[in-house]
PDB file of N, CA and C in Angstrom:
ATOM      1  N   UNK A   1     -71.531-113.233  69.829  1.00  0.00           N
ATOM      2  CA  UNK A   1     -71.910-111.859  70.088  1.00  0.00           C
ATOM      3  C   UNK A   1     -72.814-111.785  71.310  1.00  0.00           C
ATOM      4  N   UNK A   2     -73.293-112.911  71.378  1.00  0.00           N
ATOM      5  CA  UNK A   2     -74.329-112.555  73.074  1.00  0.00           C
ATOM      6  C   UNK A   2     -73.546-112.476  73.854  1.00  0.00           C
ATOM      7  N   UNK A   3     -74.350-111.616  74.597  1.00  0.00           N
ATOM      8  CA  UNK A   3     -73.866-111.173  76.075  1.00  0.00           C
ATOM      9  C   UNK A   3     -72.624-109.918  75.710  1.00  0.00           C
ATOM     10  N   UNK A   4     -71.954-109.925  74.588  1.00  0.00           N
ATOM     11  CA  UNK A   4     -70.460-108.999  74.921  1.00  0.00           C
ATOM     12  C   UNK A   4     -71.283-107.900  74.720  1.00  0.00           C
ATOM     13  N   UNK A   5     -71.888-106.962  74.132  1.00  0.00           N
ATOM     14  CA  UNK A   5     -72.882-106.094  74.161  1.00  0.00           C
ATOM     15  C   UNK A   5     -73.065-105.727  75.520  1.00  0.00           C
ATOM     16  N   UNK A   6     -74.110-106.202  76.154  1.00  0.00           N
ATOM     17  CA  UNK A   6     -74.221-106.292  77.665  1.00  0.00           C
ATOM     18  C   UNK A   6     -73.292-106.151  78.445  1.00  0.00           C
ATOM     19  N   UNK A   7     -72.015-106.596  78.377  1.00  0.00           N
ATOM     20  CA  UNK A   7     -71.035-107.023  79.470  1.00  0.00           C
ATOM     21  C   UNK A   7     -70.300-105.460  79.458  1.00  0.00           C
ATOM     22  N   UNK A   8     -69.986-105.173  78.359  1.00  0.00           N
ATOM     23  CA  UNK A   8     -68.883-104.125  77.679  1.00  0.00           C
ATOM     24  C   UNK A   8     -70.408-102.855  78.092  1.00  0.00           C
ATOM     25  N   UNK A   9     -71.471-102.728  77.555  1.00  0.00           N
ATOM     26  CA  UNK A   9     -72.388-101.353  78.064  1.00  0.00           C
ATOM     27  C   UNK A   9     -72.354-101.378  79.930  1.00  0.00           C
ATOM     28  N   UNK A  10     -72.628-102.094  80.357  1.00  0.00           N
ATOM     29  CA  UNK A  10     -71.898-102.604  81.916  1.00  0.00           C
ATOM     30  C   UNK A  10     -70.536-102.051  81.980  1.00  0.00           C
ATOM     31  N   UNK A  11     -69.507-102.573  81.469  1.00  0.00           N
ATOM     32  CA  UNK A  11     -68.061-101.400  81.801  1.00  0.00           C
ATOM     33  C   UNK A  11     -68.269-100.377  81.555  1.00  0.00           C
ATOM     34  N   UNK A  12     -68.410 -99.715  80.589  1.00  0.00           N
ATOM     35  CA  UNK A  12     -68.484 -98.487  80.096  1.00  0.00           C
ATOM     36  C   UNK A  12     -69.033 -98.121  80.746  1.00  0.00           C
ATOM     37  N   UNK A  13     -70.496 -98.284  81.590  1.00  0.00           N
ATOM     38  CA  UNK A  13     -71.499 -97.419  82.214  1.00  0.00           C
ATOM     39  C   UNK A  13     -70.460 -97.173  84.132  1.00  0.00           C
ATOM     40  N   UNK A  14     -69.965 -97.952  84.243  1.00  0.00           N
ATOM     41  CA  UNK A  14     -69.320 -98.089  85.507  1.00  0.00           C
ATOM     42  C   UNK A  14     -68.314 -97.202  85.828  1.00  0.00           C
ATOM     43  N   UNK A  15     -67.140 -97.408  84.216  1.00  0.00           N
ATOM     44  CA  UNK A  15     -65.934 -96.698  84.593  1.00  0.00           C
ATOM     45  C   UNK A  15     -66.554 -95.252  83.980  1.00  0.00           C
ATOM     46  N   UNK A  16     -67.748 -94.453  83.650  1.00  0.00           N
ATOM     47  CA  UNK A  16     -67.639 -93.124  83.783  1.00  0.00           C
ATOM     48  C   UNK A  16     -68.449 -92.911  85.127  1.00  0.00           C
ATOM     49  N   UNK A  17     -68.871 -93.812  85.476  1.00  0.00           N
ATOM     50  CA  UNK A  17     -69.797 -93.781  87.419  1.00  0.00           C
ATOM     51  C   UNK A  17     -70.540 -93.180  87.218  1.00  0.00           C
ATOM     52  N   UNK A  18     -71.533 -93.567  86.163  1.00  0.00           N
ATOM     53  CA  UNK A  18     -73.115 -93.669  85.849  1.00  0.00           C
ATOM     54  C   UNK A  18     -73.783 -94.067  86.325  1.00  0.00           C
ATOM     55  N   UNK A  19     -75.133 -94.088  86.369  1.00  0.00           N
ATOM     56  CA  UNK A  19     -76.308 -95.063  87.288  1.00  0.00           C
ATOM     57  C   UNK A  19     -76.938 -95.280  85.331  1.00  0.00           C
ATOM     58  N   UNK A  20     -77.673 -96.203  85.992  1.00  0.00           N
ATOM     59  CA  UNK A  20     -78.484 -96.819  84.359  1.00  0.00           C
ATOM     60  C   UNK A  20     -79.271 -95.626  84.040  1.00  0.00           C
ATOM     61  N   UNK A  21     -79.789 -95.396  85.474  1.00  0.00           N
ATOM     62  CA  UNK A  21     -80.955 -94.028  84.967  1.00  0.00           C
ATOM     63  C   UNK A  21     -80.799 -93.098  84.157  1.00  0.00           C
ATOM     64  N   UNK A  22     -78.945 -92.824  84.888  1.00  0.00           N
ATOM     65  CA  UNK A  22     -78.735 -91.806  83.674  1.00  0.00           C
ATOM     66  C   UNK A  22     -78.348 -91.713  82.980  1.00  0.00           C
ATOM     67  N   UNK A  23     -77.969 -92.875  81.991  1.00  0.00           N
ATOM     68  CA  UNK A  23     -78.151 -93.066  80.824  1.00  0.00           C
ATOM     69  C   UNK A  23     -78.921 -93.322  79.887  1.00  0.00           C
ATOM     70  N   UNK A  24     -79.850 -93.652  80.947  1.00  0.00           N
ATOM     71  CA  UNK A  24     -81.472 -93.788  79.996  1.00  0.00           C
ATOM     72  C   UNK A  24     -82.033 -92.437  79.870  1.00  0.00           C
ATOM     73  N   UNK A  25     -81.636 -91.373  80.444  1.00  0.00           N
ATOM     74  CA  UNK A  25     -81.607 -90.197  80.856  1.00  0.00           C
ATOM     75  C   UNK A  25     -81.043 -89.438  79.576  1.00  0.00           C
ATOM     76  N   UNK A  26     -79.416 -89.749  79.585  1.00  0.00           N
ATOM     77  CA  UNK A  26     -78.627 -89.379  78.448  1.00  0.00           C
ATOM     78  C   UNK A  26     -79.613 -89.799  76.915  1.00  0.00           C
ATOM     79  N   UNK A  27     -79.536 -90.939  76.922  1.00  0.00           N
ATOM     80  CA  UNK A  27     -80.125 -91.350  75.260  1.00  0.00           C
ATOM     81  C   UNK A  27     -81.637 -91.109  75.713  1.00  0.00           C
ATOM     82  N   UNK A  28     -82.566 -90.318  76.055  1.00  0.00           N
ATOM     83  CA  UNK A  28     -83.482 -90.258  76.192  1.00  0.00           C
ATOM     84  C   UNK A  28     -84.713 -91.304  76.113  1.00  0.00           C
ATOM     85  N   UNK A  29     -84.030 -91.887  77.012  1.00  0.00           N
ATOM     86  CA  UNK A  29     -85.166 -93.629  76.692  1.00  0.00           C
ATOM     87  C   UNK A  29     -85.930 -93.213  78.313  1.00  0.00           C
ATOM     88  N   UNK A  30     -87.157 -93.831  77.565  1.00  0.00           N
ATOM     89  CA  UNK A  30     -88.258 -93.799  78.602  1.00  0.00           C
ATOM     90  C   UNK A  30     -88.180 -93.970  80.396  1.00  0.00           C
ATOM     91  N   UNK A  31     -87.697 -95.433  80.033  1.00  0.00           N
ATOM     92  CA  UNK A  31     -87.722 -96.572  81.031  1.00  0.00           C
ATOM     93  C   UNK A  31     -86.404 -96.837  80.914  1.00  0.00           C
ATOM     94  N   UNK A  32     -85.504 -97.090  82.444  1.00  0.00           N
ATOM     95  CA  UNK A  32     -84.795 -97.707  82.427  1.00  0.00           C
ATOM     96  C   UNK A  32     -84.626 -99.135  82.169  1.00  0.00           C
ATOM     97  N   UNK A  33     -85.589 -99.664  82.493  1.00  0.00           N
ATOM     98  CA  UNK A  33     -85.518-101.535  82.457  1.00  0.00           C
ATOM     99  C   UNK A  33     -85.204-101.834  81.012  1.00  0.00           C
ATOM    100  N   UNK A  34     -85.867-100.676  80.297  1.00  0.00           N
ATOM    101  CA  UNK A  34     -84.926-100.872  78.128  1.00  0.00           C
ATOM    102  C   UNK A  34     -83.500-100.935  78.422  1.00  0.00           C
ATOM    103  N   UNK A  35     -82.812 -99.729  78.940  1.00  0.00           N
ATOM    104  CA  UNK A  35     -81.442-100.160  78.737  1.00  0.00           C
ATOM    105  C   UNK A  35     -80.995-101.476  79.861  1.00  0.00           C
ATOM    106  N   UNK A  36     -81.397-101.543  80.985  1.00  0.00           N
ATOM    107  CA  UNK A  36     -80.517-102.554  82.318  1.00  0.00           C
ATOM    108  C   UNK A  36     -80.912-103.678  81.197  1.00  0.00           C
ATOM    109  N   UNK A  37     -82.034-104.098  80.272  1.00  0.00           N
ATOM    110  CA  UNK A  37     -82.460-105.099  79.367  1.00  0.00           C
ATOM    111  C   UNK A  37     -81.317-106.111  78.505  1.00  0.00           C
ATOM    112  N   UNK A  38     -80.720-104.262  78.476  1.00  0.00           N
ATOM    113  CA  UNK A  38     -79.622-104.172  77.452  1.00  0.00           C
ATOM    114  C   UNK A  38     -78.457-104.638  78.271  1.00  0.00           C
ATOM    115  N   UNK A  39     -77.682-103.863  79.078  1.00  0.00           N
ATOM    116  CA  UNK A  39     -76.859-104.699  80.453  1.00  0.00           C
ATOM    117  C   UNK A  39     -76.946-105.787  80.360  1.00  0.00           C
ATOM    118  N   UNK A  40     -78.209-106.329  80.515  1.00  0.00           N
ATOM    119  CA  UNK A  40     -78.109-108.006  81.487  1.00  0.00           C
ATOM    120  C   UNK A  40     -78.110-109.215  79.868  1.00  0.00           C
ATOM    121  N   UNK A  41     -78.335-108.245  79.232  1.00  0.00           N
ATOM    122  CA  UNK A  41     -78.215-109.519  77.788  1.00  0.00           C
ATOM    123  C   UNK A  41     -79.528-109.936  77.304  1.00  0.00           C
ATOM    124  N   UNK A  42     -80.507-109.568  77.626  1.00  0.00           N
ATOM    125  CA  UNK A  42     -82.223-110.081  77.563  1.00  0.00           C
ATOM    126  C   UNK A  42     -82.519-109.337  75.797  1.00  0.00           C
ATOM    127  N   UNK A  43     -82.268-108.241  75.998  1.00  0.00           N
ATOM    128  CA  UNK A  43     -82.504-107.259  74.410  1.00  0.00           C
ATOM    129  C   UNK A  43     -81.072-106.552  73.946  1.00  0.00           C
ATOM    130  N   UNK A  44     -81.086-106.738  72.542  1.00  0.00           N
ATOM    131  CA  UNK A  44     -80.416-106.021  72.256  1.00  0.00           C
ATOM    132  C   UNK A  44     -80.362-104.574  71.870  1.00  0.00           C
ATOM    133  N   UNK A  45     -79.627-103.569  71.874  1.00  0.00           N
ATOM    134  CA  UNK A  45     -80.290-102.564  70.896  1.00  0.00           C
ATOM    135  C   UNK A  45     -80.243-102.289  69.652  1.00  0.00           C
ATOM    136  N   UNK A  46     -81.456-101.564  68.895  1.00  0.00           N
ATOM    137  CA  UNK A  46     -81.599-101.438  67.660  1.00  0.00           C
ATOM    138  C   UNK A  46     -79.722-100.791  67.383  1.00  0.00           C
ATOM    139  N   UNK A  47     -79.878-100.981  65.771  1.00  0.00           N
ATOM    140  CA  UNK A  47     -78.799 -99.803  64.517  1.00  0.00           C
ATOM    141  C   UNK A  47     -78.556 -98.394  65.090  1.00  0.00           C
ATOM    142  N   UNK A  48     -79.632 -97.736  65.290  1.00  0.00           N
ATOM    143  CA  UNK A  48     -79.845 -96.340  65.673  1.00  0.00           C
ATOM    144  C   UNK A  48     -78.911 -96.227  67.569  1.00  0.00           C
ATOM    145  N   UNK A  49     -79.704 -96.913  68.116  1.00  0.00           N
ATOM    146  CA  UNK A  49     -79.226 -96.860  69.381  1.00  0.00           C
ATOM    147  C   UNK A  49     -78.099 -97.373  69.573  1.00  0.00           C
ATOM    148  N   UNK A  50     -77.700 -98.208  68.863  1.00  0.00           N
ATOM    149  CA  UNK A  50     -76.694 -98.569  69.228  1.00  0.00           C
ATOM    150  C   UNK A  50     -75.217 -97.565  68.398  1.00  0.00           C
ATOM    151  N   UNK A  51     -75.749 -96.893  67.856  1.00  0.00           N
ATOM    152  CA  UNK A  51     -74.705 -95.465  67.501  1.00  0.00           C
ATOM    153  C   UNK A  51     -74.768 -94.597  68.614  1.00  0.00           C
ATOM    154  N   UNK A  52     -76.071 -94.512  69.214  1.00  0.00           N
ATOM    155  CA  UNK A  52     -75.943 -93.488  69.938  1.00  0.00           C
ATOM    156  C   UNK A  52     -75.165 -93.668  71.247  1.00  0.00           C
ATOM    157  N   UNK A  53     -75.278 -94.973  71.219  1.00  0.00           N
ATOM    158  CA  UNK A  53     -74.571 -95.702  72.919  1.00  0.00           C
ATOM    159  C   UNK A  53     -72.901 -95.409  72.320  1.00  0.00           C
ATOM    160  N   UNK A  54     -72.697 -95.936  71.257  1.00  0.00           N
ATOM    161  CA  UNK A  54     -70.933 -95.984  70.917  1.00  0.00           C
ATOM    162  C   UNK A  54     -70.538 -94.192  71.002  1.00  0.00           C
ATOM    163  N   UNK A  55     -71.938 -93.239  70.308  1.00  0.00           N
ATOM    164  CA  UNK A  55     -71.415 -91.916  70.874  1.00  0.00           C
ATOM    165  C   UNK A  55     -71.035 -91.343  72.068  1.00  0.00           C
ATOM    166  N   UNK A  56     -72.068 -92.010  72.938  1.00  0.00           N
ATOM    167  CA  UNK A  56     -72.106 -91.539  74.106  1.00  0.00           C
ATOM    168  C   UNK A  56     -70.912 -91.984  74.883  1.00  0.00           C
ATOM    169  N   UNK A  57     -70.151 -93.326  74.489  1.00  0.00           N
ATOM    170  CA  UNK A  57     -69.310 -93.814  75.503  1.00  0.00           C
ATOM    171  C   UNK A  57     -68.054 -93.606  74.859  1.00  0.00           C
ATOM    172  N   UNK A  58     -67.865 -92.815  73.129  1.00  0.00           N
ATOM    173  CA  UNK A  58     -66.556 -92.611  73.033  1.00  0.00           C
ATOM    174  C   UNK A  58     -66.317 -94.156  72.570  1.00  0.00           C
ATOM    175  N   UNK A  59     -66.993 -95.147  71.714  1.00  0.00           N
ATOM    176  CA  UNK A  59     -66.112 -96.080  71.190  1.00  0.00           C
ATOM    177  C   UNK A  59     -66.901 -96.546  69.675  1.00  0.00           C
ATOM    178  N   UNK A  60     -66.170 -97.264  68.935  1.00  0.00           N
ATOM    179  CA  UNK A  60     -67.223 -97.810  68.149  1.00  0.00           C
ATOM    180  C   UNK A  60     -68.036 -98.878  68.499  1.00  0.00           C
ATOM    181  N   UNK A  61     -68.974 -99.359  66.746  1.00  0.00           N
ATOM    182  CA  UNK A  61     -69.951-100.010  67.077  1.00  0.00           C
ATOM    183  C   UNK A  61     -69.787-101.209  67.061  1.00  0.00           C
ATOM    184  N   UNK A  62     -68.822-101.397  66.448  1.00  0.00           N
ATOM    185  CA  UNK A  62     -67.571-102.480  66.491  1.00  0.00           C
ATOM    186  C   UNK A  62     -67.192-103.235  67.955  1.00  0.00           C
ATOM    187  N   UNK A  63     -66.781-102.319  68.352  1.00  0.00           N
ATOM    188  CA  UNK A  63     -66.421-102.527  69.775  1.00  0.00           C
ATOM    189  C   UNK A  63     -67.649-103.253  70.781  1.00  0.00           C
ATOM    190  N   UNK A  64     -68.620-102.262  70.982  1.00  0.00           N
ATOM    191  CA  UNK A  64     -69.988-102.764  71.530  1.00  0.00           C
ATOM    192  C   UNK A  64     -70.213-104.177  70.657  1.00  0.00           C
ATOM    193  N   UNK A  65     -69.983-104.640  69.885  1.00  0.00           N
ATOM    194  CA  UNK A  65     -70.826-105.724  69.290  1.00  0.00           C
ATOM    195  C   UNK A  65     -70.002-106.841  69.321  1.00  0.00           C
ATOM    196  N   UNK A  66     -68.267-106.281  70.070  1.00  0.00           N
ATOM    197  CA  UNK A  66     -67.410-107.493  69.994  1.00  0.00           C
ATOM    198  C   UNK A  66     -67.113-107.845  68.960  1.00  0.00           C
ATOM    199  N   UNK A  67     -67.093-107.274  67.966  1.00  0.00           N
ATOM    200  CA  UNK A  67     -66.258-107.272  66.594  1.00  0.00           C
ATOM    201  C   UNK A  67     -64.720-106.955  66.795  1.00  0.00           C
ATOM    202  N   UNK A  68     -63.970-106.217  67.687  1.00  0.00           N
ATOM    203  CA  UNK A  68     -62.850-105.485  67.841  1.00  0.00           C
ATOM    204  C   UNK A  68     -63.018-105.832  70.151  1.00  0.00           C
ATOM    205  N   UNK A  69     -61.755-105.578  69.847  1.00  0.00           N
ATOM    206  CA  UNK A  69     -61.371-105.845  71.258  1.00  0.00           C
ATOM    207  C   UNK A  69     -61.237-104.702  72.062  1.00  0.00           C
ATOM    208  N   UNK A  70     -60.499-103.899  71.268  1.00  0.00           N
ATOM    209  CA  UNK A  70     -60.030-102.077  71.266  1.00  0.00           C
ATOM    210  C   UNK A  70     -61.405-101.076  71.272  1.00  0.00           C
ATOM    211  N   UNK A  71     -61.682-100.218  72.140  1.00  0.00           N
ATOM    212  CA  UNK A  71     -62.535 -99.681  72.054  1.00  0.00           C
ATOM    213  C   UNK A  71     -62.542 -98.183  71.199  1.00  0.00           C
ATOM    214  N   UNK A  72     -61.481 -98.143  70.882  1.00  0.00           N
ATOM    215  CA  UNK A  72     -61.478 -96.928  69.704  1.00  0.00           C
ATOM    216  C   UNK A  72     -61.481 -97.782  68.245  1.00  0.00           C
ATOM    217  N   UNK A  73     -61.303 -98.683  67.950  1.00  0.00           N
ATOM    218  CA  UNK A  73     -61.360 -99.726  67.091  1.00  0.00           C
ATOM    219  C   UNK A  73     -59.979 -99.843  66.198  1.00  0.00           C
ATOM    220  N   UNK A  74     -59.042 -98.992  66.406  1.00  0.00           N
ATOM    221  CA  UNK A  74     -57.779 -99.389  66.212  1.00  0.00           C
ATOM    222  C   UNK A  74     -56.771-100.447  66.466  1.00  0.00           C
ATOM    223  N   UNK A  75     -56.489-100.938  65.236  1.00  0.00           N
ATOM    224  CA  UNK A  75     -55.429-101.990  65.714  1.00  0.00           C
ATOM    225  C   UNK A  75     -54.358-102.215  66.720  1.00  0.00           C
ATOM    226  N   UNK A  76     -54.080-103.122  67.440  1.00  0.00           N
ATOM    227  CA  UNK A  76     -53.718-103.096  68.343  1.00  0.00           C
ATOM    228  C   UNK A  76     -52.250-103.954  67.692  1.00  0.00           C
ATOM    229  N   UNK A  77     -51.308-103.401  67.936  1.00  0.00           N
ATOM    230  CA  UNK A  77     -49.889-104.402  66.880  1.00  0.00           C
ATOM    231  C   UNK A  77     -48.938-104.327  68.259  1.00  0.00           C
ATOM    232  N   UNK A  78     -48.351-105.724  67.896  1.00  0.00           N
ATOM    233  CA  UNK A  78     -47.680-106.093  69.336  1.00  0.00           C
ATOM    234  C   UNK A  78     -46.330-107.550  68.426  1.00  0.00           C
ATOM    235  N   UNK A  79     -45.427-107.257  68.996  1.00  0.00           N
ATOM    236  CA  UNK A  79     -44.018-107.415  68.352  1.00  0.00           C
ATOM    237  C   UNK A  79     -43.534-108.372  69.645  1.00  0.00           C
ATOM    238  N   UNK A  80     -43.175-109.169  69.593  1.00  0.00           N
ATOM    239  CA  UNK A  80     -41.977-110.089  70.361  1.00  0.00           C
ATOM    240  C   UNK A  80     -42.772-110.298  71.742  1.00  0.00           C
ATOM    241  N   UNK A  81     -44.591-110.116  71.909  1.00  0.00           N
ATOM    242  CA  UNK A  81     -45.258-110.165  73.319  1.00  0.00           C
ATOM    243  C   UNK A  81     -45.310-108.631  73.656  1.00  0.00           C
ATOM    244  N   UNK A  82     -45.310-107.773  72.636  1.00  0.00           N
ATOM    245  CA  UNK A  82     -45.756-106.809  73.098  1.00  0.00           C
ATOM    246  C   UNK A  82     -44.767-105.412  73.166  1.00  0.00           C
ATOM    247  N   UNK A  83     -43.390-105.800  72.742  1.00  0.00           N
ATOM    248  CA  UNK A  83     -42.561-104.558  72.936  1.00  0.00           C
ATOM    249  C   UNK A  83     -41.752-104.590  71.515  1.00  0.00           C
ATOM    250  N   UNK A  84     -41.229-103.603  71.248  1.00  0.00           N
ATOM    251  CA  UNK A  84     -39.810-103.473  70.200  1.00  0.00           C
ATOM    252  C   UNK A  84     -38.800-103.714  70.718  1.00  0.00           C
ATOM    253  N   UNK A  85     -37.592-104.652  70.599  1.00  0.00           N
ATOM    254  CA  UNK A  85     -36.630-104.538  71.260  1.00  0.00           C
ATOM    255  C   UNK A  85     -35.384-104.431  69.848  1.00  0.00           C
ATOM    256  N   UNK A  86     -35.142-103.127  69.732  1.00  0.00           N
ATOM    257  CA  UNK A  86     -34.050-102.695  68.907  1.00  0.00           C
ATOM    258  C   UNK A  86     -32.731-103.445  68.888  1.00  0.00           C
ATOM    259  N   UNK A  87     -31.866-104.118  67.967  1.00  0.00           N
ATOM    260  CA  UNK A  87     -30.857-104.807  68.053  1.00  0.00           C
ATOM    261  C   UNK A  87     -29.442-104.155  68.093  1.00  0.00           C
ATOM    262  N   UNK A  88     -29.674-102.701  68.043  1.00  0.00           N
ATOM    263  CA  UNK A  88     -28.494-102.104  67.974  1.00  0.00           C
ATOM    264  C   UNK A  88     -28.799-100.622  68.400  1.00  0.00           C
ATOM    265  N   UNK A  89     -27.948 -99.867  68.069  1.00  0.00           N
ATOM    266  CA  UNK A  89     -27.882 -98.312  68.960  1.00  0.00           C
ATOM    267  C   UNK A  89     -28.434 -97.873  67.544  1.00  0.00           C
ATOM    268  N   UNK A  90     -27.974 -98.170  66.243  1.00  0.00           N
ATOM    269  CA  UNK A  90     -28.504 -97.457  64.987  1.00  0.00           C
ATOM    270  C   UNK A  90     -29.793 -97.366  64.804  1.00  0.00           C
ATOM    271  N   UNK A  91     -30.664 -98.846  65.231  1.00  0.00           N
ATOM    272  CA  UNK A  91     -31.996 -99.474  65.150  1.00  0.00           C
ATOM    273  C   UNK A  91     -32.832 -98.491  65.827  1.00  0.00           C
ATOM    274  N   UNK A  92     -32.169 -98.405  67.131  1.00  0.00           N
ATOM    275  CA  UNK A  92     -32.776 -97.848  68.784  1.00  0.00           C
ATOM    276  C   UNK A  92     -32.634 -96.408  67.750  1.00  0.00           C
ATOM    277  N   UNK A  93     -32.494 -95.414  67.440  1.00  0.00           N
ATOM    278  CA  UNK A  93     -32.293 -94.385  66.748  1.00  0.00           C
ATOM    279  C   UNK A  93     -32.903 -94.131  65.813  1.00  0.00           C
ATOM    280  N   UNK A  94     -33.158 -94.653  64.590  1.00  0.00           N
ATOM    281  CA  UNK A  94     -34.090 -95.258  63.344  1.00  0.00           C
ATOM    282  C   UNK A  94     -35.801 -95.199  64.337  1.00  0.00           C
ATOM    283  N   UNK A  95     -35.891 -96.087  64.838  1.00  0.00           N
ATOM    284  CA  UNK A  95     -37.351 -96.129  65.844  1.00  0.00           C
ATOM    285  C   UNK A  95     -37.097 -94.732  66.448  1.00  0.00           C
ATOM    286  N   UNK A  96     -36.874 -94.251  67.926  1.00  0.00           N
ATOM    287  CA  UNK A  96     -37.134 -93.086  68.163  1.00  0.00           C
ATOM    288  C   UNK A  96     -37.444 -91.748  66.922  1.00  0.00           C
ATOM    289  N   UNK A  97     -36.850 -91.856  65.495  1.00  0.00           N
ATOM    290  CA  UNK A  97     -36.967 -90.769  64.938  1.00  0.00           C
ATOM    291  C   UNK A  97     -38.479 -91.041  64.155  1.00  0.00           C
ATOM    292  N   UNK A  98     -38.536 -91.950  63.515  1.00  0.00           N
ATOM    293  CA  UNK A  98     -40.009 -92.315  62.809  1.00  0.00           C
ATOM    294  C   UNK A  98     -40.865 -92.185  64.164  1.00  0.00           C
ATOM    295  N   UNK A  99     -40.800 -92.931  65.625  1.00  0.00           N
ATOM    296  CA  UNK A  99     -41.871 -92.166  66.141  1.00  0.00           C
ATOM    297  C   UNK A  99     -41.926 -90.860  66.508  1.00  0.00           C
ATOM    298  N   UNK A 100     -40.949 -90.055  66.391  1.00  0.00           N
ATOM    299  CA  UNK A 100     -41.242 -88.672  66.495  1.00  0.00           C
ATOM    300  C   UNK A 100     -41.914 -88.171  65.390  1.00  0.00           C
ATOM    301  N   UNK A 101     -41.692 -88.580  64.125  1.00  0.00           N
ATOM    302  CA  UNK A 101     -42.155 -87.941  62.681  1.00  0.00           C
ATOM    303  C   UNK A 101     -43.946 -88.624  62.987  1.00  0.00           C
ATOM    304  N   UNK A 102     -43.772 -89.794  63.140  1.00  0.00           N
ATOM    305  CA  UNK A 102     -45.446 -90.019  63.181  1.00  0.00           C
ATOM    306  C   UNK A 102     -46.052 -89.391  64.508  1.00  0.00           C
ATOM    307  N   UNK A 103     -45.580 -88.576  65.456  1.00  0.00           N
ATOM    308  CA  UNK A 103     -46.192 -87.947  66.265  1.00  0.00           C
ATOM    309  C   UNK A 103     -46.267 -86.970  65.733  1.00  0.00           C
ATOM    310  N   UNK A 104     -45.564 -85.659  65.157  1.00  0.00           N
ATOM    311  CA  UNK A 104     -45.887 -84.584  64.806  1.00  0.00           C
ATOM    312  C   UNK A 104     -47.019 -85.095  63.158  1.00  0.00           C
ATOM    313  N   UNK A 105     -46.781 -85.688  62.605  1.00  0.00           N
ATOM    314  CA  UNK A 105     -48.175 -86.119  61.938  1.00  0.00           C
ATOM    315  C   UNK A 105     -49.701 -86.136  62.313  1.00  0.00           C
ATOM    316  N   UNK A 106     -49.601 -86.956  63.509  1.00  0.00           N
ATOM    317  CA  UNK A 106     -50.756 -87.178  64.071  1.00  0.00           C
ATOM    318  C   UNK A 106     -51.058 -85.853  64.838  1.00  0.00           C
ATOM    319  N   UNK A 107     -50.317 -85.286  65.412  1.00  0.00           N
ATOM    320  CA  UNK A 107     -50.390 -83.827  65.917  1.00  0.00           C
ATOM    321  C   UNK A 107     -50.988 -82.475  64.242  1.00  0.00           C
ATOM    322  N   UNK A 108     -50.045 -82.521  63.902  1.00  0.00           N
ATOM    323  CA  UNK A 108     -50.840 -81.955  62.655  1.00  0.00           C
ATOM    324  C   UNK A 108     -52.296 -82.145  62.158  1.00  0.00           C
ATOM    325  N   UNK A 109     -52.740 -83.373  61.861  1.00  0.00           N
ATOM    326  CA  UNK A 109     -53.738 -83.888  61.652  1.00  0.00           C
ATOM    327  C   UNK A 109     -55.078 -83.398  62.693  1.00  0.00           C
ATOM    328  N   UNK A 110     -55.063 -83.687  64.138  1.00  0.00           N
ATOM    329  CA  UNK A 110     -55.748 -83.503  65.324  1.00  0.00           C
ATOM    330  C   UNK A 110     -55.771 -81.715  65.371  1.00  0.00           C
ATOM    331  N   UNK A 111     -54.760 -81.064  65.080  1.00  0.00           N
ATOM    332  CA  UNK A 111     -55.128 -79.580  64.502  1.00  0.00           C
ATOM    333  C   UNK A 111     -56.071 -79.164  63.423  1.00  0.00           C
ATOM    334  N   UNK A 112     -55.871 -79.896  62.289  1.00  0.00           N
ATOM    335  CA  UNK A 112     -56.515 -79.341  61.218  1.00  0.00           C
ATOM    336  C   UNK A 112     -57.881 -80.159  61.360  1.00  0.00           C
ATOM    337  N   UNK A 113     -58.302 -81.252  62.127  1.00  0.00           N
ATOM    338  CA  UNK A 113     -59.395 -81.552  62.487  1.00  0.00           C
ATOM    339  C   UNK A 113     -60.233 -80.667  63.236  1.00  0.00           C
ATOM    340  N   UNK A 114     -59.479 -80.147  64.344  1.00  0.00           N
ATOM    341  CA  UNK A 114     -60.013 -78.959  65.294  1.00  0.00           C
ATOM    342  C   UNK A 114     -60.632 -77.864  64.452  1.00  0.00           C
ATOM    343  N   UNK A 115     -59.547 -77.555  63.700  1.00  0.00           N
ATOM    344  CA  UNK A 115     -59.580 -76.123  62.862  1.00  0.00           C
ATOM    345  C   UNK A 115     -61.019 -76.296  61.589  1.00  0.00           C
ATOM    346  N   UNK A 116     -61.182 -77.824  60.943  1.00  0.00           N
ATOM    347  CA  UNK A 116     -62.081 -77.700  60.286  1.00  0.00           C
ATOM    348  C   UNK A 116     -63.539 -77.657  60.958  1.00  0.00           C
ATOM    349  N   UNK A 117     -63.599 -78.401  62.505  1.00  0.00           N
ATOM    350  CA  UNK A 117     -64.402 -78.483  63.466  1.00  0.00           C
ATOM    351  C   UNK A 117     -65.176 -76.848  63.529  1.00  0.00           C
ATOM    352  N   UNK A 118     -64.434 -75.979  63.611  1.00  0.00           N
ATOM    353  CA  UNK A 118     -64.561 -74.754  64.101  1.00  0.00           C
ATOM    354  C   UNK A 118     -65.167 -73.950  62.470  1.00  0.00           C
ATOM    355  N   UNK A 119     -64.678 -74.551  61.712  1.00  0.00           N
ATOM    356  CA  UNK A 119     -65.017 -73.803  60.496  1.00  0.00           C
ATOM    357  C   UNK A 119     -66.703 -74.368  59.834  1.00  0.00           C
TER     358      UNK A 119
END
């Protein structure tokens, strides 16, 4: 677990083109040198902060701690190196329709999340 903490708050802070400040800014920390602390691998952060960092960057805590590779913490499933390759035109057909049914699922779902959001 050392260092992936650090390495991964370092990406995250980069690919939204942050400065440290302002993220020390964002989570309302004093001093920057607490979080760059955190960056360079010297401290870790507490339980608390470290929810607030996985809020702020959109991943879990999982993820930050190098528990999970995936930064939404979803499994990542990978078939033959990474693709499906259907053995027939029936197969190829069978797949396209289940992923359409599990898209309008997940579409349903991401609605009534919204909708309870609002309520």
């Amino acid at each position: 677990m050392e260092g992936v903490t650090g390495k991964r708050l370092e990406k995250l802070r980069e690919r939204e083109g942050w400065t440290k400040s302002l993220v020390a800014k964002k989570l309302n920390i004093k001093t920057v040198s607490t979080y760059a602390n955190w960056e360079y691998g010297i401290r870790q952060p507490d339980n608390e902060m470290l929810v607030k960092l996985a809020d702020l960057y959109d991943v879990t805590t999982d993820y930050l701690l190098g528990r999970v590779d995936n930064p939404k913490g979803m499994l990542n499933i990978s078939y033959d190196g990474g693709g499906l390759n259907p053995e027939d035109e029936d197969e190829e057909e069978y797949l396209k329709q289940q992923l359409e049914q599990y898209r309008k699922m997940k579409k349903r779902m991401q609605d009534r999340l919204k909708k309870d959001e609002r309520s």
